[in-house]
Protein backbone atom coordinates (compact mmCIF):
# COMPACT_ATOMS: atom_id res chain seq x y z
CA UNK A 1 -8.99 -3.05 36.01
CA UNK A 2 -8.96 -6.55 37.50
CA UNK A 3 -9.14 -4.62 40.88
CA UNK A 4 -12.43 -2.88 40.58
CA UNK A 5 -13.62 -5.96 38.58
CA UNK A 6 -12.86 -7.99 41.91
CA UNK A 7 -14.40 -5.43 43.47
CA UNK A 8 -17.04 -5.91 41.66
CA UNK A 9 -17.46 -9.74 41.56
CA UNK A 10 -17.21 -9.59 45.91
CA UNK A 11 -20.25 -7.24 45.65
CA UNK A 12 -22.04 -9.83 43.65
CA UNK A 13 -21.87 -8.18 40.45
CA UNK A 14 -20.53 -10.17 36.92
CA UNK A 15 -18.02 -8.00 35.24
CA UNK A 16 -16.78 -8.66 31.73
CA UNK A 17 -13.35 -7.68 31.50
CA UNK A 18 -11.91 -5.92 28.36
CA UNK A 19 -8.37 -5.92 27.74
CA UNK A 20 -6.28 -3.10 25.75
CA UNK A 21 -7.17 -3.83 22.20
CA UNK A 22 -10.36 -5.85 23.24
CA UNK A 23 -8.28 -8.84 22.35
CA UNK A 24 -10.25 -11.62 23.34
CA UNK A 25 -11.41 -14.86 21.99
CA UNK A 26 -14.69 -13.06 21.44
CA UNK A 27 -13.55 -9.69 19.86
CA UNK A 28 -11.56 -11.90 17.76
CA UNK A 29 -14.05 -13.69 16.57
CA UNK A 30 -15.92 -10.71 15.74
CA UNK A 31 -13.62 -10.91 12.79
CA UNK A 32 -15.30 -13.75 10.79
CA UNK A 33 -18.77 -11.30 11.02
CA UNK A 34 -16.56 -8.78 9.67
CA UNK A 35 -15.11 -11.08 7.10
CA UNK A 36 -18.20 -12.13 5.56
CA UNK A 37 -19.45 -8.54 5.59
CA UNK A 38 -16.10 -7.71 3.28
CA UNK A 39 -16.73 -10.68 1.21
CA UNK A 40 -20.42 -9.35 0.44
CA UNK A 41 -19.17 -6.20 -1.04
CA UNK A 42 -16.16 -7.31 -3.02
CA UNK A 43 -13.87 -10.59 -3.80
CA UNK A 44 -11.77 -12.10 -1.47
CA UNK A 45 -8.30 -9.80 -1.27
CA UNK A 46 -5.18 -11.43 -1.73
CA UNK A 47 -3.43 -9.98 1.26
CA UNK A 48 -5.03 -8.01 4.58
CA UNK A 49 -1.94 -5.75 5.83
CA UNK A 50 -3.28 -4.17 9.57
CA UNK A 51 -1.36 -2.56 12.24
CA UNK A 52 -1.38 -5.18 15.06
CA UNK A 53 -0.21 -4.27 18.50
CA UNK A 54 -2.13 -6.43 21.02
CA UNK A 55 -3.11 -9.40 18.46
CA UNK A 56 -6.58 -9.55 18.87
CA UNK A 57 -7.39 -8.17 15.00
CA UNK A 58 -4.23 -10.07 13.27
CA UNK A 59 -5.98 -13.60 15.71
CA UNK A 60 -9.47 -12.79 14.50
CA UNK A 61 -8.17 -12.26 10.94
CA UNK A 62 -6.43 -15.36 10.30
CA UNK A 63 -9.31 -17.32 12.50
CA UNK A 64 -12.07 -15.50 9.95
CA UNK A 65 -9.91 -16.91 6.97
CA UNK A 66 -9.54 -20.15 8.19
CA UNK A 67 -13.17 -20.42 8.69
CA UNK A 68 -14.46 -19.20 5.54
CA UNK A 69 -11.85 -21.63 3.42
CA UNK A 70 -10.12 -18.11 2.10
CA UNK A 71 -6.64 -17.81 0.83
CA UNK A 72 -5.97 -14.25 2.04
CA UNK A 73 -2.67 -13.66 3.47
CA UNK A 74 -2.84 -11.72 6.70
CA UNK A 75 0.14 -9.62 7.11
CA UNK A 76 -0.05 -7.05 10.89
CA UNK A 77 2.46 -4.81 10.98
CA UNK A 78 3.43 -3.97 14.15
CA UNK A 79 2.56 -0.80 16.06
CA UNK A 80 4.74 -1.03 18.74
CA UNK A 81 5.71 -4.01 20.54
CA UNK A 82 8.36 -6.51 18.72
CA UNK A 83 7.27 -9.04 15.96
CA UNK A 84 8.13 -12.08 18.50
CA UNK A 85 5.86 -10.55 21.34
CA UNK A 86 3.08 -10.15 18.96
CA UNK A 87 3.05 -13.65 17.37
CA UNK A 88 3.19 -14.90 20.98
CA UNK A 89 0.16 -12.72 21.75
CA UNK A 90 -1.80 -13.64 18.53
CA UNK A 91 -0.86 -17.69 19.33
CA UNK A 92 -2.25 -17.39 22.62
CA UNK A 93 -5.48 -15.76 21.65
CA UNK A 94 -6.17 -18.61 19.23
CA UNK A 95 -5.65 -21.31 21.59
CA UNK A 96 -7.79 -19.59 23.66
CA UNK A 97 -10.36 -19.07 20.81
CA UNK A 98 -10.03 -22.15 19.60
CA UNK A 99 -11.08 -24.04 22.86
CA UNK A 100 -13.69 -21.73 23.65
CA UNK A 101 -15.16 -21.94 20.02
CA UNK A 102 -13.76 -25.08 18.63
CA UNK A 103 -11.85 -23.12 15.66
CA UNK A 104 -8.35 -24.44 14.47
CA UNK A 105 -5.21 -23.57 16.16
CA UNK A 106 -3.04 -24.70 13.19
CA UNK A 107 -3.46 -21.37 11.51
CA UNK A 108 -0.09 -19.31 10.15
CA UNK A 109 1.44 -16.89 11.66
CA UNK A 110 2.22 -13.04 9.63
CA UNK A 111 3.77 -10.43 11.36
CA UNK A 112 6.22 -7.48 10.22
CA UNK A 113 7.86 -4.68 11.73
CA UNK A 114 8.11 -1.53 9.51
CA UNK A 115 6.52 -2.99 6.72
CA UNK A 116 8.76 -5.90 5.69
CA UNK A 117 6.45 -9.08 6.09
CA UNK A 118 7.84 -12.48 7.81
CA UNK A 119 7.44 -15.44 5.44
């Protein structure tokens, strides 16, 4: 992908590059929208549990959260990759978020592997 998007950027074109899972600052943050979308059709849940696998929905949960004051846990369970890998993943796309969007980057961290959620 970054090859043809070189490619791309020599011929003078502007290619947005999409990584596996869309996880991006941006597609995270596509998550608050989402959020406030949810919180228009019913209460605030107690606890989100998601499969997570490249971080970008677990990042743009707890971001959406944060932002909107909730107290939802969010719990991803892991699709593939180990629980470590995945926090590391969802950690780096806040940072990322939050200096491109000026959200928090103190927000916890929940991740599980086969169901059995971190605390």
């Amino acid at each position: 992908m970054r090859e043809i998007a070189d490619t791309l950027r020599a011929a003078g074109r502007k290619p947005y590059e999409i990584p596996v899972g869309a996880s991006t600052p941006l597609g995270a943050l596509g998550y608050v929208q989402a959020m406030v979308e949810l919180l228009d059709q019913m209460p605030a849940p107690d606890v989100i549990l998601h499969s997570t696998s490249s971080g970008g929905t677990q990042a743009g949960l707890i971001a959406a959260c944060r932002l909107l004051a909730l107290p939802t846990r969010v719990v991803g369970i892991s699709a593939d990759d180990p629980v470590v890998s995945i926090q590391a993943q969802v950690r780096t796309i806040r940072r990322r978020d939050s200096r491109e969007s000026s959200t928090s980057t103190s927000l916890p961290d929940r991740c599980s592997r086969a169901g059995r959620p971190s605390r």
